[in-house]
PDB file of N, CA and C in Angstrom:
ATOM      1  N   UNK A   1      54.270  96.834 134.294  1.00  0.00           N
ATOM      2  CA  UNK A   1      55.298  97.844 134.128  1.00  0.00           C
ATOM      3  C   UNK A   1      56.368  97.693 135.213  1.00  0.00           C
ATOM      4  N   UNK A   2      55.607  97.384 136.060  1.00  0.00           N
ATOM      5  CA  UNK A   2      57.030  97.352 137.454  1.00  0.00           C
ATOM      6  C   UNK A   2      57.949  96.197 137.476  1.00  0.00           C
ATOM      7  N   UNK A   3      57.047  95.143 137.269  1.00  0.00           N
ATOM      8  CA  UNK A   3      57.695  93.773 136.941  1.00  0.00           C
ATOM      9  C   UNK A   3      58.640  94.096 135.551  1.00  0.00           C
ATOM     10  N   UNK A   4      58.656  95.038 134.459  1.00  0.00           N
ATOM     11  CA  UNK A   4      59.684  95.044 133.338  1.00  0.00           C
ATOM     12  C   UNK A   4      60.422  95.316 133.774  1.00  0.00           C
ATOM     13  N   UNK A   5      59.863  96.746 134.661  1.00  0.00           N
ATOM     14  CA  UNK A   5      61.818  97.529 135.375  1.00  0.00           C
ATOM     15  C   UNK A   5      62.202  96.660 136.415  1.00  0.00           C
ATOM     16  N   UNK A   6      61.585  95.983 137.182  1.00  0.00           N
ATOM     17  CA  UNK A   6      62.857  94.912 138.118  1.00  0.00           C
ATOM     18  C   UNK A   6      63.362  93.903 137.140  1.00  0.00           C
ATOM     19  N   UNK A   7      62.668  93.582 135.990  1.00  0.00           N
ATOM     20  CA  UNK A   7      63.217  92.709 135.159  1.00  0.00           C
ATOM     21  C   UNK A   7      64.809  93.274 134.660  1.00  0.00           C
ATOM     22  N   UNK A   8      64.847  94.290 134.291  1.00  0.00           N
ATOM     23  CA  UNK A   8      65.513  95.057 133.330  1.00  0.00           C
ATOM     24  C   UNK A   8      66.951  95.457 134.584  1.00  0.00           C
ATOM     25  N   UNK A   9      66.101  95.591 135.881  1.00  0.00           N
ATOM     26  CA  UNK A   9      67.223  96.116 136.754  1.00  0.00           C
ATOM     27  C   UNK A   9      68.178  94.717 136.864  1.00  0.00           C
ATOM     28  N   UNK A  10      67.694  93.532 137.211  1.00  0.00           N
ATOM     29  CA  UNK A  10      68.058  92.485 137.816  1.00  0.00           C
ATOM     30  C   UNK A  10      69.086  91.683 136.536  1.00  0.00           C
ATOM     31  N   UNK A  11      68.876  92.195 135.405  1.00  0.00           N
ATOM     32  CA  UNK A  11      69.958  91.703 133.956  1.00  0.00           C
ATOM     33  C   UNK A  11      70.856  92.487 134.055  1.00  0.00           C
ATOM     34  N   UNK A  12      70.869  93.443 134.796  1.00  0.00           N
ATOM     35  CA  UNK A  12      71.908  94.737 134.628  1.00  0.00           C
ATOM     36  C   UNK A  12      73.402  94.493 135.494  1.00  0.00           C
ATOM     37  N   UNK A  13      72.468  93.697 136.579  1.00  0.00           N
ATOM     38  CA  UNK A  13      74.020  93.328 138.012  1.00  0.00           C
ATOM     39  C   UNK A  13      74.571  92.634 137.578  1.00  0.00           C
ATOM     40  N   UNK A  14      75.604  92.841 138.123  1.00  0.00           N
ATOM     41  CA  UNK A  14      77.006  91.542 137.697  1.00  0.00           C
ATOM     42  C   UNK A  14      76.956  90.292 138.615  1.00  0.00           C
ATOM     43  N   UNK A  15      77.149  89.567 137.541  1.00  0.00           N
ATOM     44  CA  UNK A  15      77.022  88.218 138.097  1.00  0.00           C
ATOM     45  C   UNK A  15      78.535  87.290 138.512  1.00  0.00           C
ATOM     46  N   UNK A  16      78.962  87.686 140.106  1.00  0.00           N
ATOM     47  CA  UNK A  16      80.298  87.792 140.379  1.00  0.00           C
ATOM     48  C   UNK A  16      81.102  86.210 139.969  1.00  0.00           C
ATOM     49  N   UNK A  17      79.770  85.030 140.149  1.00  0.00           N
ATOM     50  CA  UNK A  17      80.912  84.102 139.633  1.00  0.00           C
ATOM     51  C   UNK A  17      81.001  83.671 138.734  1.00  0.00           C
ATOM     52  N   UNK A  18      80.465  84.527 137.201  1.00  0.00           N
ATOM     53  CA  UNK A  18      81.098  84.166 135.692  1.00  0.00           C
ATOM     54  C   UNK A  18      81.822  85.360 135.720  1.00  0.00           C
ATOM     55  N   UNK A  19      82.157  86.462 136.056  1.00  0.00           N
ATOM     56  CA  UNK A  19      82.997  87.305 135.883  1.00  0.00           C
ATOM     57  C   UNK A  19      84.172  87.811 137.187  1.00  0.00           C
ATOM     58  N   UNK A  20      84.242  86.661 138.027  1.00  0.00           N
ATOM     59  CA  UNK A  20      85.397  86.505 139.105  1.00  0.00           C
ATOM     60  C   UNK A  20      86.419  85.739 138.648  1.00  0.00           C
ATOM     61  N   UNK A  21      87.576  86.983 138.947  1.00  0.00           N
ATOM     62  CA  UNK A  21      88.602  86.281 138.242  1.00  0.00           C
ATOM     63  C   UNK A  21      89.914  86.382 138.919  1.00  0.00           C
ATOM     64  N   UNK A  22      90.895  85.239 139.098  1.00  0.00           N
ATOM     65  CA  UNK A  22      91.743  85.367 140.312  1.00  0.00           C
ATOM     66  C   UNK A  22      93.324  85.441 139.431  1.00  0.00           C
ATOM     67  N   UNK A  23      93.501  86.790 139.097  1.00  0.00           N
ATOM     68  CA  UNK A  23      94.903  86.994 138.178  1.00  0.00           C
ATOM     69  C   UNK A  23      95.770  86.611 139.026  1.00  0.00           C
ATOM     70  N   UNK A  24      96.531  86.133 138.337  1.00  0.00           N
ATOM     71  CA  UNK A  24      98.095  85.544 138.906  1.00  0.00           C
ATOM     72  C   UNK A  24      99.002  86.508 138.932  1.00  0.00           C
ATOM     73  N   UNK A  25      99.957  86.688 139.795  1.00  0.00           N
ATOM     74  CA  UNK A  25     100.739  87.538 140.549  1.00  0.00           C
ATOM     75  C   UNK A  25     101.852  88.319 139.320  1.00  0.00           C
ATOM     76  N   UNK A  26     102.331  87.247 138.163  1.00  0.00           N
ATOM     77  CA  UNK A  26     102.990  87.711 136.931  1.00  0.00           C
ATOM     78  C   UNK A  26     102.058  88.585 136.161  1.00  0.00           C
ATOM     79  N   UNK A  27     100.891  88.300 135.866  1.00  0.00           N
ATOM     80  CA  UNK A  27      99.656  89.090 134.962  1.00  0.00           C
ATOM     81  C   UNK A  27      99.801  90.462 135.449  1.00  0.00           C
ATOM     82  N   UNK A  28      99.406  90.130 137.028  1.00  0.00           N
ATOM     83  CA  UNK A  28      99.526  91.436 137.942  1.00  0.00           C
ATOM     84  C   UNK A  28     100.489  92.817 137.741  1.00  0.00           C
ATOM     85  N   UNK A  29     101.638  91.921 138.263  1.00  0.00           N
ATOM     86  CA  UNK A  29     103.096  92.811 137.837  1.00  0.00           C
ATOM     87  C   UNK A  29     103.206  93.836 136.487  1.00  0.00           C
ATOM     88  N   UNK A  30     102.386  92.458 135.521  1.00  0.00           N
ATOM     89  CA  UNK A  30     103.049  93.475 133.649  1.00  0.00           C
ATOM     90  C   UNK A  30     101.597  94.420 133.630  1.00  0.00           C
ATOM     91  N   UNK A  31     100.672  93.857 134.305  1.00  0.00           N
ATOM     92  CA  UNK A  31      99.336  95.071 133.936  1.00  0.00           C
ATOM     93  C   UNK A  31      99.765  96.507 134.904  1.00  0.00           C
ATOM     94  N   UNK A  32     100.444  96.527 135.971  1.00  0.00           N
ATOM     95  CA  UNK A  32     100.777  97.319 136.531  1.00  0.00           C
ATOM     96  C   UNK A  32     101.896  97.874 135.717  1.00  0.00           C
ATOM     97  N   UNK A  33     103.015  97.477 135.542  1.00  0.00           N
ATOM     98  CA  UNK A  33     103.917  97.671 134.460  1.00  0.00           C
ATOM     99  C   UNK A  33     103.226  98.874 133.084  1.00  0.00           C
ATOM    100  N   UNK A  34     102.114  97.979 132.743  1.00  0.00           N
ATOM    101  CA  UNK A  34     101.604  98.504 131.239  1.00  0.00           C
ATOM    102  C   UNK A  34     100.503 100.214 131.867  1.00  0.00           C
ATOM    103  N   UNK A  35     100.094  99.706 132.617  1.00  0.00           N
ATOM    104  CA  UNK A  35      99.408 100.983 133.077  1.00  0.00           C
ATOM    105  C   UNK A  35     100.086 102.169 133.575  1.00  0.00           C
ATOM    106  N   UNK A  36     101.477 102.183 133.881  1.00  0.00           N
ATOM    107  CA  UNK A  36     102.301 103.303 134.016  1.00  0.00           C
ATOM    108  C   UNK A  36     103.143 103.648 132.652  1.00  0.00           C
ATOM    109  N   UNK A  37     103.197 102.696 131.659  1.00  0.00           N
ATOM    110  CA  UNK A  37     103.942 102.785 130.597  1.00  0.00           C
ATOM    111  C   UNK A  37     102.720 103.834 129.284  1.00  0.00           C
ATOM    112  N   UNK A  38     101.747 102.964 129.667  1.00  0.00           N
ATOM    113  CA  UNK A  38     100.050 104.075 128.718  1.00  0.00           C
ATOM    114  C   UNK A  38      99.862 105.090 129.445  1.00  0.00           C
ATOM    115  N   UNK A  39     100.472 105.306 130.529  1.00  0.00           N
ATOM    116  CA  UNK A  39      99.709 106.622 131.154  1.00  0.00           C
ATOM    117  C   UNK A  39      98.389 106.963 131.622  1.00  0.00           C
ATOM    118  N   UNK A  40      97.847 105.838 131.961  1.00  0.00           N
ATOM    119  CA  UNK A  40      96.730 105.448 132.791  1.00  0.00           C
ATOM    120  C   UNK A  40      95.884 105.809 133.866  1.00  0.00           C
ATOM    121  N   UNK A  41      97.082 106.545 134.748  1.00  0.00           N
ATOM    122  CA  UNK A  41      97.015 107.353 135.776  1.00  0.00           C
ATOM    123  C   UNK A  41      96.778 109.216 135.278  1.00  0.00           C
ATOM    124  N   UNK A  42      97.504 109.465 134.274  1.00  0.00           N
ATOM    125  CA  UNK A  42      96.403 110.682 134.237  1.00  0.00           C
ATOM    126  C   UNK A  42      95.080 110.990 134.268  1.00  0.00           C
ATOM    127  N   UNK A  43      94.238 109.867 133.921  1.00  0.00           N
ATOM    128  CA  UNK A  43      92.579 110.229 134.049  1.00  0.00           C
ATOM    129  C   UNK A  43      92.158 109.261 135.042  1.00  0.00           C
ATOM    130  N   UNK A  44      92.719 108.249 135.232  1.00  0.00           N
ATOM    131  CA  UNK A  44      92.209 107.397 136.623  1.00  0.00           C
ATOM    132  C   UNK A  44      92.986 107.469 137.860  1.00  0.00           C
ATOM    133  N   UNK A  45      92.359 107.722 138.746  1.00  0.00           N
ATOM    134  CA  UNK A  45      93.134 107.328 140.307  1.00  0.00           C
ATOM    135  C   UNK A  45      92.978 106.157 140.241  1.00  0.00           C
ATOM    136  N   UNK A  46      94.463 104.807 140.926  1.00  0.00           N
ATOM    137  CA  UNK A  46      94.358 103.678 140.234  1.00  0.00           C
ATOM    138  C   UNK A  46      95.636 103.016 141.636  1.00  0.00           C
ATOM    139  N   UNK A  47      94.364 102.622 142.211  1.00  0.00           N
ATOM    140  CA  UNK A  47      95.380 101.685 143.505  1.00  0.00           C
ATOM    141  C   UNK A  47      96.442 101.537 143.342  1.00  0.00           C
ATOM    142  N   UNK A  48      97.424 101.515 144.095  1.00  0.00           N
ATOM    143  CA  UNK A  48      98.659 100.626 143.712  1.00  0.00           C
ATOM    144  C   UNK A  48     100.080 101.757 142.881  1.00  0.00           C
ATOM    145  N   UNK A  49      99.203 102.980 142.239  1.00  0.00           N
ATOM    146  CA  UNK A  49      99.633 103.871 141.394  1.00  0.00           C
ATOM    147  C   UNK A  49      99.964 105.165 142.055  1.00  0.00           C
ATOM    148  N   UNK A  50     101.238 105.411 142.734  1.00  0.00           N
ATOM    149  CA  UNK A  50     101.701 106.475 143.711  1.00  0.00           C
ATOM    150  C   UNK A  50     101.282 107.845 142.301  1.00  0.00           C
ATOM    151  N   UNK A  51     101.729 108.118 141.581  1.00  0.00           N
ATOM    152  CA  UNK A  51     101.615 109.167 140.744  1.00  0.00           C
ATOM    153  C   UNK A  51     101.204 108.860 139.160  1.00  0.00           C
ATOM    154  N   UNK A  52     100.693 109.732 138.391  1.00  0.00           N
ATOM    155  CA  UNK A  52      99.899 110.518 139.123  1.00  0.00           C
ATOM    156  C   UNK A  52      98.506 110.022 139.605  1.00  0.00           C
ATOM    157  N   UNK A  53      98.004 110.705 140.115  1.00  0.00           N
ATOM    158  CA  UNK A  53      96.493 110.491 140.300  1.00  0.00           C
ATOM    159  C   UNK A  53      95.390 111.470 139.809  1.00  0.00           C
ATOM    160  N   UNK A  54      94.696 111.117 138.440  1.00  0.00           N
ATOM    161  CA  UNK A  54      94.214 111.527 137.759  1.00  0.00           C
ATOM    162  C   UNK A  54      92.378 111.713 138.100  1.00  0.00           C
ATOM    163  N   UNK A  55      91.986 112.363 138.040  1.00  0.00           N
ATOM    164  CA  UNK A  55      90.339 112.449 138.197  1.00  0.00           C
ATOM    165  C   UNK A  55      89.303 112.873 136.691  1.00  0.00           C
ATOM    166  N   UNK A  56      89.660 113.163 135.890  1.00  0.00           N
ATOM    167  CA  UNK A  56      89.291 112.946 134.728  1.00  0.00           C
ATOM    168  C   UNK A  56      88.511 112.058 134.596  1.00  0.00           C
ATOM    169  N   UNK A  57      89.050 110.881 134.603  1.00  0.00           N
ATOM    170  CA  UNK A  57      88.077 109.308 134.378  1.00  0.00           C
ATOM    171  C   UNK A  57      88.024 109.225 136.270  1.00  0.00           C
ATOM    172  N   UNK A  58      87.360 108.118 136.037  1.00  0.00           N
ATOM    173  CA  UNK A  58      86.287 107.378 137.279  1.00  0.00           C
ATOM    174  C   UNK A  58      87.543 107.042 137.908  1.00  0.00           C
ATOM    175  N   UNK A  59      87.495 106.824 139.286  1.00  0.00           N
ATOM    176  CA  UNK A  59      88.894 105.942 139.877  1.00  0.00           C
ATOM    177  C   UNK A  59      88.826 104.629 139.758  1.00  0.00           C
ATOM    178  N   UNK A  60      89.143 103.772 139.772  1.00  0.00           N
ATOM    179  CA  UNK A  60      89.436 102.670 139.735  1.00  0.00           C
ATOM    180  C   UNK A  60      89.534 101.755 140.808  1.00  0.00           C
ATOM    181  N   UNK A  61      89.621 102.259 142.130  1.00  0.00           N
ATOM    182  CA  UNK A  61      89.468 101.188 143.288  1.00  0.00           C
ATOM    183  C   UNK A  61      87.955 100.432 143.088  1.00  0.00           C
ATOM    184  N   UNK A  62      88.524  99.270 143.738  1.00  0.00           N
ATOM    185  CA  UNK A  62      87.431  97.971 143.793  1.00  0.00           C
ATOM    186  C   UNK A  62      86.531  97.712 142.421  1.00  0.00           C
ATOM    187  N   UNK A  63      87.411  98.148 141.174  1.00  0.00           N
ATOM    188  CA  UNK A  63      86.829  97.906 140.140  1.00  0.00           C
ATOM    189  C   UNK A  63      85.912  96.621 139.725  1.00  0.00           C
ATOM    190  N   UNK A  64      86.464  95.827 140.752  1.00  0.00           N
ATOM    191  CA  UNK A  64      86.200  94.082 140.570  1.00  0.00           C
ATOM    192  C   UNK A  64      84.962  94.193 140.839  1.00  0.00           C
ATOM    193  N   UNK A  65      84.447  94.706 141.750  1.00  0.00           N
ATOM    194  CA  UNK A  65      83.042  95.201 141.888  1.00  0.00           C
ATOM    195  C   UNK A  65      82.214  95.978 141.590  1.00  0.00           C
ATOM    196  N   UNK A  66      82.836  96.561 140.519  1.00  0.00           N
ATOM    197  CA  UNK A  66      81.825  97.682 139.581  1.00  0.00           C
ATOM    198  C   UNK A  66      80.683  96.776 138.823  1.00  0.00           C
ATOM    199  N   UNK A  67      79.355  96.767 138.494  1.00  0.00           N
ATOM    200  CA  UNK A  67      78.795  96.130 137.713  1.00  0.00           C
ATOM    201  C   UNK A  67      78.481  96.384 136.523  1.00  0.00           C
ATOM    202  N   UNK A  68      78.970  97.403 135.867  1.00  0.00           N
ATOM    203  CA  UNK A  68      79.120  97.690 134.614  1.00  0.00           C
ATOM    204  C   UNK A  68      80.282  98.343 134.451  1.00  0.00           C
ATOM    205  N   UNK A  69      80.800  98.193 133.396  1.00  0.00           N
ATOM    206  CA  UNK A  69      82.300  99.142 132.302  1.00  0.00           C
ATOM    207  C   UNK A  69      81.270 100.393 132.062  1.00  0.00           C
ATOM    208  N   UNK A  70      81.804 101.741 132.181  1.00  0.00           N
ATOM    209  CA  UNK A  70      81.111 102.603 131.531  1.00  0.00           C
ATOM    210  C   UNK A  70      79.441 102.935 131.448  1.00  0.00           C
ATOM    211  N   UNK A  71      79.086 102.441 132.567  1.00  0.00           N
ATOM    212  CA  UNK A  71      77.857 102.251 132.837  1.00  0.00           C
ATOM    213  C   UNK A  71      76.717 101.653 132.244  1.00  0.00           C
ATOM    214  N   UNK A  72      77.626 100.841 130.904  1.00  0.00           N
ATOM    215  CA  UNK A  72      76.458  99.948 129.798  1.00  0.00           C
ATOM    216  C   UNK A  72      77.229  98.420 129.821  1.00  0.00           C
ATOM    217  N   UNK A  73      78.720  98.263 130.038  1.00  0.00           N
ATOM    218  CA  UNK A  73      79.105  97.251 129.219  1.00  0.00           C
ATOM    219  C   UNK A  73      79.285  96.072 130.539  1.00  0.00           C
ATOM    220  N   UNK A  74      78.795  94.570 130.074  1.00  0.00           N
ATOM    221  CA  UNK A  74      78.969  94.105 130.860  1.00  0.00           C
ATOM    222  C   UNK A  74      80.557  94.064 131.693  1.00  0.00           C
ATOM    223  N   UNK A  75      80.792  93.186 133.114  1.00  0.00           N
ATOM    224  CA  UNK A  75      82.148  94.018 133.216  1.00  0.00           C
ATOM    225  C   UNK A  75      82.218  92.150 133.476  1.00  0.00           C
ATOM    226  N   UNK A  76      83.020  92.003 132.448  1.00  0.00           N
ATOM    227  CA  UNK A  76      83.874  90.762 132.421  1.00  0.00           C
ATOM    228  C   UNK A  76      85.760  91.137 131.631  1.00  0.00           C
ATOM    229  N   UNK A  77      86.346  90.220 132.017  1.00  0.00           N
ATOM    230  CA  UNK A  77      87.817  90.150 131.766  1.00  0.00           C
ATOM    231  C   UNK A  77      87.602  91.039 130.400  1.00  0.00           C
ATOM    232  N   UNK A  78      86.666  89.739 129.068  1.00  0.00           N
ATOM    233  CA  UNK A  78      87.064  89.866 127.541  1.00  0.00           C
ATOM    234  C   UNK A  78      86.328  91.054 127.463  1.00  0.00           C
ATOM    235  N   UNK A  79      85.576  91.163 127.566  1.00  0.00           N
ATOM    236  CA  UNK A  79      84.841  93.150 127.459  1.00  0.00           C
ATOM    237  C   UNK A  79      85.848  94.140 127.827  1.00  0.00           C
ATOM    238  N   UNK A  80      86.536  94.255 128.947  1.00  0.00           N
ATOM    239  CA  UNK A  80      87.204  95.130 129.617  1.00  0.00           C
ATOM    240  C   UNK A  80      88.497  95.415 128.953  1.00  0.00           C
ATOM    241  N   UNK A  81      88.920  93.716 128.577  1.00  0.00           N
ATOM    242  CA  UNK A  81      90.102  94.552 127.684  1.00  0.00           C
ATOM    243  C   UNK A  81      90.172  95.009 126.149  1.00  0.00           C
ATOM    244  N   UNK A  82      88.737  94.292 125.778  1.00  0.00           N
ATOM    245  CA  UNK A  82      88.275  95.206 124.585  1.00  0.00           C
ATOM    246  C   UNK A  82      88.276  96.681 124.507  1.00  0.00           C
ATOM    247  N   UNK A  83      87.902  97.664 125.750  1.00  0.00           N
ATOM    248  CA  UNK A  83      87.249  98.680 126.184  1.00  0.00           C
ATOM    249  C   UNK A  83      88.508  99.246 126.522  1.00  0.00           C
ATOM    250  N   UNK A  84      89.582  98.564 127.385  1.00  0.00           N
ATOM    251  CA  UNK A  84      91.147  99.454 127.566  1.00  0.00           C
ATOM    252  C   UNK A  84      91.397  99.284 126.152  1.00  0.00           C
ATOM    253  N   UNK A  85      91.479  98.681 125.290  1.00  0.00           N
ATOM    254  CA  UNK A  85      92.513  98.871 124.036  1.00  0.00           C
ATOM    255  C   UNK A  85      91.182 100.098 123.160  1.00  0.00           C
ATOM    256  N   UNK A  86      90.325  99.442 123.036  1.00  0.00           N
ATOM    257  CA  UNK A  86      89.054 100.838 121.824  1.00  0.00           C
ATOM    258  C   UNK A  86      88.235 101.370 122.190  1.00  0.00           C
ATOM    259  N   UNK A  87      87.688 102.114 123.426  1.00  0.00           N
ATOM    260  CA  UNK A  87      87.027 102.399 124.368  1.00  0.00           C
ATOM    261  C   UNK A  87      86.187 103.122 122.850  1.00  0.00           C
ATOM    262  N   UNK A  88      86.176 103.935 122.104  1.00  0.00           N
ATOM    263  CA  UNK A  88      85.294 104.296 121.755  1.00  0.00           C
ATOM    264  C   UNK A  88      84.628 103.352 120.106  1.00  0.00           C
ATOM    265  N   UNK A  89      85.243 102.045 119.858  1.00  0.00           N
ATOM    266  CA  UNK A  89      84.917 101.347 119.368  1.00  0.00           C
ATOM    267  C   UNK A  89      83.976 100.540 120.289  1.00  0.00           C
ATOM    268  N   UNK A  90      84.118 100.217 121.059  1.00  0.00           N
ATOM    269  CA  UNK A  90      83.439  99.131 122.145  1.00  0.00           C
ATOM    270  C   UNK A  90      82.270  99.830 122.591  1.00  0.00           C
ATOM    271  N   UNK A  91      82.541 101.035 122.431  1.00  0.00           N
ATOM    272  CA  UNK A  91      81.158 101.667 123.263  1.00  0.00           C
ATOM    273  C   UNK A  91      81.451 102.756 122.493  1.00  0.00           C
ATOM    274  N   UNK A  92      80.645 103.618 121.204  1.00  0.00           N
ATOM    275  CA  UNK A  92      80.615 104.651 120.628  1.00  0.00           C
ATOM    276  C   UNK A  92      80.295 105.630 121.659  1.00  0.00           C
ATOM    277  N   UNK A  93      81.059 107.401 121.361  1.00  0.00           N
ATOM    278  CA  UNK A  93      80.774 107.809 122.476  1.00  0.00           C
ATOM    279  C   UNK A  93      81.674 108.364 123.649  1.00  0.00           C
ATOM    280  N   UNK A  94      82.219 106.949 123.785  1.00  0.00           N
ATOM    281  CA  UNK A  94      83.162 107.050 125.054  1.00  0.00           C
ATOM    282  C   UNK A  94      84.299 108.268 124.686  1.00  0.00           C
ATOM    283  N   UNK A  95      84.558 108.804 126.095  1.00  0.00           N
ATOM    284  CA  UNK A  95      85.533 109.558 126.054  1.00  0.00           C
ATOM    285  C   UNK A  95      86.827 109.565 126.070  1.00  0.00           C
ATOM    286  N   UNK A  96      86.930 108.026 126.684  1.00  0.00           N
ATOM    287  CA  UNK A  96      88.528 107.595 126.647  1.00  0.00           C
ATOM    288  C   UNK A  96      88.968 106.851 125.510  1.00  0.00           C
ATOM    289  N   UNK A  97      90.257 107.600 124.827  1.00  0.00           N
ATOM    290  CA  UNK A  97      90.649 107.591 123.928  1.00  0.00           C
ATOM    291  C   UNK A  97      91.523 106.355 123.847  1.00  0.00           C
ATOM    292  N   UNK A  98      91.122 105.578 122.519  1.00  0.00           N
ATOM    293  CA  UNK A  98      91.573 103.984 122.173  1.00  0.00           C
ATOM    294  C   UNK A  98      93.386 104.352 122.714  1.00  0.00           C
ATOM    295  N   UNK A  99      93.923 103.200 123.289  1.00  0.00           N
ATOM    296  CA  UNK A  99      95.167 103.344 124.220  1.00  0.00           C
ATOM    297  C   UNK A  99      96.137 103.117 123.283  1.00  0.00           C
ATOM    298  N   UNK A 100      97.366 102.939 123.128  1.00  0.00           N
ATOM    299  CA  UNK A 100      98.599 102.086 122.028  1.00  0.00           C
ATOM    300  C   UNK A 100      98.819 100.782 122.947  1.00  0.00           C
ATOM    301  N   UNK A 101      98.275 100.163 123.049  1.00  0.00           N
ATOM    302  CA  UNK A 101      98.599  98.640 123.771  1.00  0.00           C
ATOM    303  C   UNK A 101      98.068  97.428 123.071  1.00  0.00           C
ATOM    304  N   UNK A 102      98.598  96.266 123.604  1.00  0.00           N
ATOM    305  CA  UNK A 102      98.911  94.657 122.749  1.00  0.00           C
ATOM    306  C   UNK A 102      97.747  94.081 123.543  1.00  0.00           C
ATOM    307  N   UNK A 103      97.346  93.191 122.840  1.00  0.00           N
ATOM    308  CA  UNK A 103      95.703  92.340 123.026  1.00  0.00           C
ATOM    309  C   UNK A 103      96.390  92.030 124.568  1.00  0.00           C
ATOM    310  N   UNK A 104      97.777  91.515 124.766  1.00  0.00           N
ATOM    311  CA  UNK A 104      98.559  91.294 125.686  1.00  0.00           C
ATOM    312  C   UNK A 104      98.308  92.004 127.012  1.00  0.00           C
ATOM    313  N   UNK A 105      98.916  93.034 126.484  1.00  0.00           N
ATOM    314  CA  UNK A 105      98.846  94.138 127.855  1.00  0.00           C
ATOM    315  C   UNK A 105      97.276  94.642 128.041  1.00  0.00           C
ATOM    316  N   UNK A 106      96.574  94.886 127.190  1.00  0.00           N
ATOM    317  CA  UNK A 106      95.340  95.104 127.855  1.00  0.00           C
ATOM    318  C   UNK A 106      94.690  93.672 128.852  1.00  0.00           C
ATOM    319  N   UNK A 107      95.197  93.054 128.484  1.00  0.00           N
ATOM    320  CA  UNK A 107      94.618  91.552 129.302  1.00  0.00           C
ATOM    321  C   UNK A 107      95.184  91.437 130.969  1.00  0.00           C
ATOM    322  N   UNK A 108      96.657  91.784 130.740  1.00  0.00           N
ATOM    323  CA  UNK A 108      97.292  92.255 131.752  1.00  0.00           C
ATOM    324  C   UNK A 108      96.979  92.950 133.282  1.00  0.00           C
ATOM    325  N   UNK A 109      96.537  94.600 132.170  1.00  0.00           N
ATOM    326  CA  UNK A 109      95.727  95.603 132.726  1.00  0.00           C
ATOM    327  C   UNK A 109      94.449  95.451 133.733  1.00  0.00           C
ATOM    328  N   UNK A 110      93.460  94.161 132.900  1.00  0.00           N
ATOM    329  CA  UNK A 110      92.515  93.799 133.154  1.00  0.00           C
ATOM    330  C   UNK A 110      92.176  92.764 134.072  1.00  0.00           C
ATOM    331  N   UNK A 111      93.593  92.478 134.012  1.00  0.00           N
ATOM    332  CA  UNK A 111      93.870  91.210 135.343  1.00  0.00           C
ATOM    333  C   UNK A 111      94.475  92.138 136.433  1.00  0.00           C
ATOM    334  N   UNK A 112      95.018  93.136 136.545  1.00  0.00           N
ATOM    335  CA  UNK A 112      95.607  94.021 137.762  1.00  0.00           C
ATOM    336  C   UNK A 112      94.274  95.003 138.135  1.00  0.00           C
ATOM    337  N   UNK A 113      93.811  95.074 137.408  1.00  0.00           N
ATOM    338  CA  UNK A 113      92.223  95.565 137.871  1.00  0.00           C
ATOM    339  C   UNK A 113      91.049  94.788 138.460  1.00  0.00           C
ATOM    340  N   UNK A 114      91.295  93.729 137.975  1.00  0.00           N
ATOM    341  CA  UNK A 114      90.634  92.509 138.623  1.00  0.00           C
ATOM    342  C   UNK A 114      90.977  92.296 140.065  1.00  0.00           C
ATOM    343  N   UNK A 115      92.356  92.135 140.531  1.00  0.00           N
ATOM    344  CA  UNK A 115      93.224  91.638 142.134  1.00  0.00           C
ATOM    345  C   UNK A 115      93.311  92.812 142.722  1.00  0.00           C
ATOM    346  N   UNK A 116      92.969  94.288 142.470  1.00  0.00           N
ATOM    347  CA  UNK A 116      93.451  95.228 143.156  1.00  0.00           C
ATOM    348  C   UNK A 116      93.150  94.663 144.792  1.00  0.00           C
ATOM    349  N   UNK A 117      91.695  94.499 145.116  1.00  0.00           N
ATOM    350  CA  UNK A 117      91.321  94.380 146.212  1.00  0.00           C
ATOM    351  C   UNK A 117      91.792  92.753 146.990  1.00  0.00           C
ATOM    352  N   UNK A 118      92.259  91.939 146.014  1.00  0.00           N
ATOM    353  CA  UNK A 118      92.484  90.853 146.423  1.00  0.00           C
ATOM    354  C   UNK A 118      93.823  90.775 147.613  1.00  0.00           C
ATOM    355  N   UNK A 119      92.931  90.033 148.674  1.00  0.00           N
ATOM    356  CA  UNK A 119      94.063  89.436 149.830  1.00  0.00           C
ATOM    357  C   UNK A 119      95.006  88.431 149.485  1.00  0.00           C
TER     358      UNK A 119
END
């Protein structure tokens, strides 16, 4: 029994170098761009994002190091921007409501969430 749950715990962490990802400084710009244009910041506090700062949803600093989306989904690039564009397609349930954004800009998004912490 103990050996299942460390089994079960140890599939659960993120595994930083298939899901480390080093967005480029243009990606950066339009995901920042797209996240003030969706309104993003009303339910997330969201680095980088002077106003507003929303607490509704989870904040968003050091997301790069969260090990799960939503506390089930693995947290890679292609999941994440599945989850910004249909959050409650991707994960039935969810409370955050599917966004109006382009396969584009959620990729964007997901790359400026990725570098927040990056030097």
């Amino acid at each position: 029994m103990i050996a299942l749950l460390a089994c079960t715990l140890l599939t659960a962490c993120k595994d930083p170098v298939q899901t480390r990802q080093e967005p480029t400084d243009d990606s950066q710009m339009r995901g920042l761009a797209a996240i003030e244009r969706a309104g993003c910041g009303s339910c997330h506090e969201i680095p980088g994002l002077d106003w507003p700062k929303g607490r509704l949803g989870p904040s968003l600093e050091g997301f790069d190091d969260v090990g799960l989306i939503a506390g089930e989904l693995p947290n890679r690039p292609d999941v994440l921007a599945a989850f910004i564009r249909n959050a409650p397609e991707v994960k039935p349930g969810s409370t955050m409501p599917p966004m109006p954004l382009s396969q584009e800009e959620a990729e964007d998004i997901a790359a400026y969430l990725y570098g927040i912490d990056r030097d």
